[in-house]
Protein backbone atom coordinates (compact mmCIF):
# COMPACT_ATOMS: atom_id res chain seq x y z
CA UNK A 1 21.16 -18.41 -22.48
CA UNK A 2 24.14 -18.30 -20.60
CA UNK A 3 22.69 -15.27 -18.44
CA UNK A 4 20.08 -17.79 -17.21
CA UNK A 5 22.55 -20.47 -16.30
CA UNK A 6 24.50 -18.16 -14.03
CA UNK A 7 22.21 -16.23 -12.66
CA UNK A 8 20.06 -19.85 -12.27
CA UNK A 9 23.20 -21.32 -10.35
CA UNK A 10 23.70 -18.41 -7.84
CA UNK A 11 20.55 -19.09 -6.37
CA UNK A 12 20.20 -22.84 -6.69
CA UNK A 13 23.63 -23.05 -4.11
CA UNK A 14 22.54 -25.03 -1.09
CA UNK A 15 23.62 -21.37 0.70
CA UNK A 16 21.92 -19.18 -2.42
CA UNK A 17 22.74 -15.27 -2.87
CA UNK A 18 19.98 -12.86 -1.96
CA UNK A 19 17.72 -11.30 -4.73
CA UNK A 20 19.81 -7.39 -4.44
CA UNK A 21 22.92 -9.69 -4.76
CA UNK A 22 21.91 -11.09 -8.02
CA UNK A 23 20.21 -8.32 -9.09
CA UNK A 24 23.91 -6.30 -9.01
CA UNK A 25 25.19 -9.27 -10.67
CA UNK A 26 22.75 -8.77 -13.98
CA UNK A 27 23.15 -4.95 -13.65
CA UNK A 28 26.80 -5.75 -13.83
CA UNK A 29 26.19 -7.53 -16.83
CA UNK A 30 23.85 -5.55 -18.47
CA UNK A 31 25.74 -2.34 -18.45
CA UNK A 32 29.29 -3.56 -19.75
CA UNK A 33 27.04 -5.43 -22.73
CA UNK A 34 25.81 -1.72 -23.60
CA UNK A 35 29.20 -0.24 -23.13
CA UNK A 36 30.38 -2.95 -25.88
CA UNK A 37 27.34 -2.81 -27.79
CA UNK A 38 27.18 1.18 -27.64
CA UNK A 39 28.06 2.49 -31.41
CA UNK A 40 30.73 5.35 -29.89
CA UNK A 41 32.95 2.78 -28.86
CA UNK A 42 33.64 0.61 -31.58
CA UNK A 43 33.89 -2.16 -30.22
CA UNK A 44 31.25 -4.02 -32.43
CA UNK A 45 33.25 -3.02 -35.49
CA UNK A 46 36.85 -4.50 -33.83
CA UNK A 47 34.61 -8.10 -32.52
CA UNK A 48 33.13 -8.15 -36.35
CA UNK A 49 36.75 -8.23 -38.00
CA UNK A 50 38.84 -10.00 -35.13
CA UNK A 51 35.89 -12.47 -34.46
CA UNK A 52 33.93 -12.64 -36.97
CA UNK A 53 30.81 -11.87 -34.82
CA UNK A 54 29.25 -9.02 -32.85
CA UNK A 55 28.48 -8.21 -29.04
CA UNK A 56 24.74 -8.28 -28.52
CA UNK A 57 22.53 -7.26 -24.93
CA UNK A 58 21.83 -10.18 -23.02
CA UNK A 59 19.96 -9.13 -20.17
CA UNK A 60 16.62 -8.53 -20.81
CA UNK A 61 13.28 -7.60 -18.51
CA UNK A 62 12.24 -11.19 -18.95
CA UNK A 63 15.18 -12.82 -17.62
CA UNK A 64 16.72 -10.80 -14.78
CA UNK A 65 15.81 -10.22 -11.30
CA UNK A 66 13.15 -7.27 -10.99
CA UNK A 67 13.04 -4.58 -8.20
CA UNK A 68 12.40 -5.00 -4.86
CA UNK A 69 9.78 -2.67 -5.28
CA UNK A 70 8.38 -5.02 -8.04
CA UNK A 71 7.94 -7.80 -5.73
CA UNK A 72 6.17 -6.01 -2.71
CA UNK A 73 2.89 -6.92 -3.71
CA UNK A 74 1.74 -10.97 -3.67
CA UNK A 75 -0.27 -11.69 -7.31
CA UNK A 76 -3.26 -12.67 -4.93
CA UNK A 77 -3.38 -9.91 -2.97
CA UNK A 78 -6.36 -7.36 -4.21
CA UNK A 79 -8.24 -4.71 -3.18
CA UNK A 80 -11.74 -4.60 -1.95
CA UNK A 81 -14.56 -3.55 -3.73
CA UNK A 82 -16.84 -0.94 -2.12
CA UNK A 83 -19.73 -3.45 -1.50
CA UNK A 84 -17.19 -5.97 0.24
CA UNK A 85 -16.01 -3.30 2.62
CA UNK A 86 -19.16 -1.98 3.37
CA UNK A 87 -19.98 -5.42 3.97
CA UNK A 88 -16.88 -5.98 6.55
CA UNK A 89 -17.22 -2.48 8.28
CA UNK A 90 -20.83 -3.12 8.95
CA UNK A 91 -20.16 -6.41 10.19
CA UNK A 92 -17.71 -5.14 12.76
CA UNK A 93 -19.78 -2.02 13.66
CA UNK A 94 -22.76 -5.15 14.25
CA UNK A 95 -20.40 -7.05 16.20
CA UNK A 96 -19.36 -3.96 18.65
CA UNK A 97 -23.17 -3.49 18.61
CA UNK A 98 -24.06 -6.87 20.05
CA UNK A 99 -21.28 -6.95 22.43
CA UNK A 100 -22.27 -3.58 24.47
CA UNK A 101 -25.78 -4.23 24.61
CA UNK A 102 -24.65 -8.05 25.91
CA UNK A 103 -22.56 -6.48 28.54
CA UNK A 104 -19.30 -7.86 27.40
CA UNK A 105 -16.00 -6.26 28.28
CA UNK A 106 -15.12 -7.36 24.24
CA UNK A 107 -16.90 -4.05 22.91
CA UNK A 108 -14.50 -2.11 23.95
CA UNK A 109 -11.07 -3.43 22.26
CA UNK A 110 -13.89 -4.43 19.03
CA UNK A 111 -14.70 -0.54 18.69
CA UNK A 112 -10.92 0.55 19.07
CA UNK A 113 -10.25 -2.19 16.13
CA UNK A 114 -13.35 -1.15 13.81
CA UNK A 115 -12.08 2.92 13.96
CA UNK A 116 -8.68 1.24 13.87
CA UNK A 117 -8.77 -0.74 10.39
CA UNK A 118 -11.37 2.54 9.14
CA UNK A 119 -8.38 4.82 9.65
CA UNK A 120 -6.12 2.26 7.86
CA UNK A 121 -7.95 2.40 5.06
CA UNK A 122 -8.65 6.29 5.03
CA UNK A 123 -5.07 7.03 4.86
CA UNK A 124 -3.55 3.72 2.91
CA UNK A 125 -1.12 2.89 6.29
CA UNK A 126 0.58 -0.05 6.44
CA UNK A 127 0.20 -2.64 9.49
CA UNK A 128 3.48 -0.81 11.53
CA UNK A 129 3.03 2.96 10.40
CA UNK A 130 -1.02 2.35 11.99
CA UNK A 131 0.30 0.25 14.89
CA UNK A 132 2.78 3.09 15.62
CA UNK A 133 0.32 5.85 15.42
CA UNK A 134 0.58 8.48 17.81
CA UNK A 135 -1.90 11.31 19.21
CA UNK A 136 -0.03 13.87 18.07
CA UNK A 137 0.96 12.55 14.42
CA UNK A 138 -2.34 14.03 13.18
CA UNK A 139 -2.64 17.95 12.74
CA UNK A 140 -4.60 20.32 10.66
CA UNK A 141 -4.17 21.78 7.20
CA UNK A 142 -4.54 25.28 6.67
CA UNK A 143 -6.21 24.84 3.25
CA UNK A 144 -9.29 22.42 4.59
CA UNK A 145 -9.56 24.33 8.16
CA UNK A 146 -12.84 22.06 8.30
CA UNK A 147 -11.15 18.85 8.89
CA UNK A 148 -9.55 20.59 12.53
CA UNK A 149 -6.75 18.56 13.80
CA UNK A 150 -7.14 15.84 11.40
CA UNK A 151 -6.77 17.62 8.40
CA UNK A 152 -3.43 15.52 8.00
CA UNK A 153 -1.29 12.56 9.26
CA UNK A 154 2.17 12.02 9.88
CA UNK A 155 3.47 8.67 9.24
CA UNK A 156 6.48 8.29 11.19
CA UNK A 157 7.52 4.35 10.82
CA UNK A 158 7.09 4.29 6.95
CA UNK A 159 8.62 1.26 5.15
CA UNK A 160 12.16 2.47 4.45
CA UNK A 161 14.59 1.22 2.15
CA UNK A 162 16.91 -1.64 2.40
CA UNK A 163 19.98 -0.84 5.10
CA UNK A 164 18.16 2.47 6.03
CA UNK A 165 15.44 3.67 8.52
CA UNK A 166 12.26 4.25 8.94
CA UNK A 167 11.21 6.94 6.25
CA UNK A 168 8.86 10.06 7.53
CA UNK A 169 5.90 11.22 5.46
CA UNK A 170 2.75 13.21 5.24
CA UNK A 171 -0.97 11.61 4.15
CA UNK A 172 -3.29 14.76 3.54
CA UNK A 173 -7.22 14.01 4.45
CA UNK A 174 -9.01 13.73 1.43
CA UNK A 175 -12.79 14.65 1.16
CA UNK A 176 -13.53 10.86 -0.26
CA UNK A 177 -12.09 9.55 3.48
CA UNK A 178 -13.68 13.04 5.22
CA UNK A 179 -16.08 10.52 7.30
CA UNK A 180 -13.29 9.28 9.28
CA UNK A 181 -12.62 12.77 10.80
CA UNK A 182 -15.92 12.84 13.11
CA UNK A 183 -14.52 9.04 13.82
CA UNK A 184 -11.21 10.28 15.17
CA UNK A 185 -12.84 13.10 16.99
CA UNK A 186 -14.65 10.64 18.59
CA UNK A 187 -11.81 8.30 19.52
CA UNK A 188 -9.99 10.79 20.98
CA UNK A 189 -12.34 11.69 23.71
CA UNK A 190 -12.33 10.11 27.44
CA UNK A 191 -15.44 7.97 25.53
CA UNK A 192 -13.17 6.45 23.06
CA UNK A 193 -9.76 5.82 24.07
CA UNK A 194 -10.10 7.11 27.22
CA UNK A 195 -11.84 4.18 28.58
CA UNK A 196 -8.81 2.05 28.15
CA UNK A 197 -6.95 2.40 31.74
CA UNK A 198 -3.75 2.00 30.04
CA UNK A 199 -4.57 5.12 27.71
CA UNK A 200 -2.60 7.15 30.31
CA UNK A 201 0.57 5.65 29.97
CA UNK A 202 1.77 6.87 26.60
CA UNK A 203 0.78 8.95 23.81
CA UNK A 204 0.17 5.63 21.68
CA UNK A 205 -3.53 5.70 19.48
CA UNK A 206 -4.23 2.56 19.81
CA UNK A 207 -3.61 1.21 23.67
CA UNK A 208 -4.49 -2.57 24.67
CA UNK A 209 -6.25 -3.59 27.89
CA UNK A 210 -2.74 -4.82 29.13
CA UNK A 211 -0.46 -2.53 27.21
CA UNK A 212 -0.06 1.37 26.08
CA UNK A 213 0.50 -0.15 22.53
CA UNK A 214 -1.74 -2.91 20.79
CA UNK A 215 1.14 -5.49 19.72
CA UNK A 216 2.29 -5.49 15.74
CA UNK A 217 0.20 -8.80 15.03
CA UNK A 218 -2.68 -8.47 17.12
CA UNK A 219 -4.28 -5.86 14.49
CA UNK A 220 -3.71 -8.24 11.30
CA UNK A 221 -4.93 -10.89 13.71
CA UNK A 222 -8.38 -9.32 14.76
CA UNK A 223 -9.37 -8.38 10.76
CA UNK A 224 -8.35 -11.99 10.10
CA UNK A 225 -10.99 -13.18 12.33
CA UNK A 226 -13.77 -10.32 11.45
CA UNK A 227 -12.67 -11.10 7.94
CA UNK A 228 -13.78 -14.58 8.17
CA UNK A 229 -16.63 -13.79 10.19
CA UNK A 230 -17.78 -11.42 7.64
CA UNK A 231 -17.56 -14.28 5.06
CA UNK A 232 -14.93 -12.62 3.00
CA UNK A 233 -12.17 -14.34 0.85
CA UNK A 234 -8.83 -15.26 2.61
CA UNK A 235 -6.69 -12.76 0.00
CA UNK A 236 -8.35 -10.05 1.46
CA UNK A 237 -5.82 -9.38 4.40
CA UNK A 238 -5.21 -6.32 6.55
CA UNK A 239 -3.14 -4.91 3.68
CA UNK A 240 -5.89 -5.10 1.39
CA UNK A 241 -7.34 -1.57 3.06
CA UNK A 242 -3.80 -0.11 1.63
CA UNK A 243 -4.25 -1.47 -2.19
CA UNK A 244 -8.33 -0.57 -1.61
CA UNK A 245 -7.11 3.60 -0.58
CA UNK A 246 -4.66 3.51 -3.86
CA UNK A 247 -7.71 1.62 -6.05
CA UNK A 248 -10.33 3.61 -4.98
CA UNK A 249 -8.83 7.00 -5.31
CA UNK A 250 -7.32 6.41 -8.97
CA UNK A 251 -11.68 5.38 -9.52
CA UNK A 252 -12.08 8.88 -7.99
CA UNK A 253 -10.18 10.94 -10.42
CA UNK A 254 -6.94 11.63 -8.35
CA UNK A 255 -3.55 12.03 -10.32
CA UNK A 256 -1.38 9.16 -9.72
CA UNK A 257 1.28 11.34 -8.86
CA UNK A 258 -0.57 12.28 -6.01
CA UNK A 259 -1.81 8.95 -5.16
CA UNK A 260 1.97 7.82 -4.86
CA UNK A 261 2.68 10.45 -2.82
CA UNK A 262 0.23 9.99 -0.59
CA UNK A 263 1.26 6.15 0.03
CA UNK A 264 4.86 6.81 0.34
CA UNK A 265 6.29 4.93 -2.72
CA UNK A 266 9.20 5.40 -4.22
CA UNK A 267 8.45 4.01 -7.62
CA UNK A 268 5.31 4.76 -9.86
CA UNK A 269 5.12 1.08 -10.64
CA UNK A 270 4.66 -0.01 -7.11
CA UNK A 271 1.11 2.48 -7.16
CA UNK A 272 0.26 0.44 -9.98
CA UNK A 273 0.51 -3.18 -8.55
CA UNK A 274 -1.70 -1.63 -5.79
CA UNK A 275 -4.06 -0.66 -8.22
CA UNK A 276 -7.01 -3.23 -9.24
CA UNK A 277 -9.69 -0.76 -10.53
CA UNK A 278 -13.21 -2.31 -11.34
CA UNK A 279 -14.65 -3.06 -14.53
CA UNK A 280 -17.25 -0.18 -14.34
CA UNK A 281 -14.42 1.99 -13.71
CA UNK A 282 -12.31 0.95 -17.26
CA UNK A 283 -15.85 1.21 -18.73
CA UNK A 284 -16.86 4.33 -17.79
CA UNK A 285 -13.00 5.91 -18.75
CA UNK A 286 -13.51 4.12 -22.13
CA UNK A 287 -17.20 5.79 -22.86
CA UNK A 288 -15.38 8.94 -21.39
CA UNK A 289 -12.41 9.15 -24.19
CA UNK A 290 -15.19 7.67 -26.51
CA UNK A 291 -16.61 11.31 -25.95
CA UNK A 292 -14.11 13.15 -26.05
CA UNK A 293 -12.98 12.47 -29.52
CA UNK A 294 -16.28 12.37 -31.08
CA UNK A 295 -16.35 15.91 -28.82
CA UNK A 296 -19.80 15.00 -26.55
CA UNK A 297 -20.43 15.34 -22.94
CA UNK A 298 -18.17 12.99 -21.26
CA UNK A 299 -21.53 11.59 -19.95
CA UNK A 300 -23.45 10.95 -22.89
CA UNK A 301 -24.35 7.74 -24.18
CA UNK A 302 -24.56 6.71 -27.33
C-alpha cells in the first residue's frame, strides 16, 4: 500500500526520521482519511460521482508505527518465576554468607546489593528510580501503621515522558512484599549502611566504598554476574524484578488499575507487556469462572 511505501522510505534515508516523527506522519494520515471517510461530511458521496470511487482508511494497527509505550518492553524480556528468584536471592544471600565468614571485605558491598535488587523487586523500581533512592523517600502510611517508616516509597526519578522530566510517584507497601520491611529496618542501621564510611556523605541508600552513590551501571552489572552465577538464563536482567512485581501481583488478585499505578505507567497496555503470568495461574482463573457459572465454590474441583 502506498502508506507502507512512504512511511518505508522515511526511515530507510541514509539520515532516517525518528519513530515519534513517523508516528505524527501516519496520525496525520490517519485522521484526514476519517475526516473524508466520516459520513457527515460527504465527501464519499462527491469522490463516488466526480471519481467514480470512494475514500477508504488506510492506516491500520498493522501497518503504522505503535507507541512508544508499546515498544518499552524487549519480546525476550520475562519475568521470573517464584522458584527462579528464590533460587537467585538464596544464591546471593549464600554468597554474602561465604564471604563474611572468609573474612573478605566483598560481604559488605554483596549484602548492600542482595537488600538492594530485594527492594527492586518489592516495589517494581526501575534501574535509576532504585539507584536514586534516598533515606528519606520512604515514609509510613497511616492505614498499615505496622509497616513504620516503610509503609510507602517515593519514587522521585521515574521514567518521564519524551521532552519532559523526571515524573514523581508513590509505591504503597503491599503485604505480598511486607518481608522487605524488617530488611530495610535493618539496612538502615549503623550495621547495614552504616558500615560504609562514605554513608556519611549524603543521604543516598545505596553508598559505594568510593562514592556516596553506587554508579547507574554498577547495580545491573552485579545481578548480571550473580545472575550467571546462579545459573539463570541471560533474558532475565535487572529489569526482570520490575515485570516479576507487575506478574506476580496480577497472580495475587490485585486490580490492574492498581498494579499500573503502582509502577508508574501511563498506559494500561504497557502493565500488560510486563505481565507474563504462569500457566497454573490461567488454570486456576479458568477452574475459577468454571465455578462460577455452574455457581460452586471457586475452589471446587470437578
Amino acid at each position: 500500500m502506498d502508506i507502507e511505501d512512504f512511511l518505508a522510505e522515511l526511515r530507510s534515508r541514509s539520515r532516517p526520521i525518528g519513530l515519534t516523527t513517523l508516528r505524527s506522519y501516519s496520525n496525520a494520515v490517519s485522521m484526514f482519511c476519517a475526516y473524508l471517510t466520516h459520513p457527515g461530511y460527504g465527501w464519499g458521496d462527491l469522490c463516488e460521482r466526480t471519481f467514480g470511487n470512494v475514500p477508504t482508511q488506510i492506516c491500520f494497527d498493522w501497518n503504522t508505527p505503535r507507541h512508544t509505550t508499546d515498544d518499552a518492553v524487549p519480546p525476550a524480556r520475562r519475568s521470573f518465576t517464584q522458584a527462579e528468584l528464590q533460587h537467585l536471592f538464596d544464591h546471593i544471600d549464600d554468597v554474602v554468607d561465604r564471604e563474611y565468614a572468609a573474612g573478605s571485605k566483598r560481604w559488605l558491598p554483596a549484602m548492600r546489593d542482595s537488600i538492594a535488587f530485594k527492594t527492586c523487586y518489592a516495589y517494581g523500581l526501575r534501574r535509576r528510580e532504585l539507584t536514586m533512592l534516598d533515606l528519606n523517600d520512604f515514609g509510613p502510611n497511616p492505614h498499615l501503621p505496622d509497616y513504620g517508616p516503610f509503609g510507602a516509597t517515593t519514587v522521585r526519578w521515574a521514567k518521564g515522558t519524551t521532552a519532559s522530566g523526571p515524573r514523581r510517584r508513590t509505591v504503597l507497601t503491599v503485604p505480598e512484599f511486607a518481608w522487605v520491611v524488617p530488611l530495610l529496618e535493618y539496612w538502615v542501621s549503623p550495621e547495614g549502611r552504616g558500615r560504609f564510611q562514605t554513608a556519611e556523605r549524603s543521604s543516598a541508600l545505596w553508598p559505594s566504598e568510593r562514592s556516596h552513590r553506587v554508579h547507574l551501571g554498577s547495580l545491573g552489572d552485579s545481578f548480571a554476574g550473580f545472575r550467571r552465577a546462579a545459573g539463570l538464563p541471560e533474558e532475565l536482567g535487572l529489569l526482570c524484578l520490575r515485570h516479576s512485581y507487575v506478574t506476580h501481583l496480577i497472580e495475587a488478585g490485585y486490580d490492574p488499575a492498581f498494579v499500573q499505578t503502582q509502577v508508574g505507567h501511563a498506559y494500561a497496555s504497557t502493565t500488560g507487556l510486563y505481565t507474563s503470568v504462569s500457566a497454573d495461574f490461567k488454570q486456576r482463573t479458568v477452574r475459577q469462572m468454571i465455578a462460577r457459572r455452574l455457581g460452586q465454590p471457586e475452589g471446587h474441583r470437578a
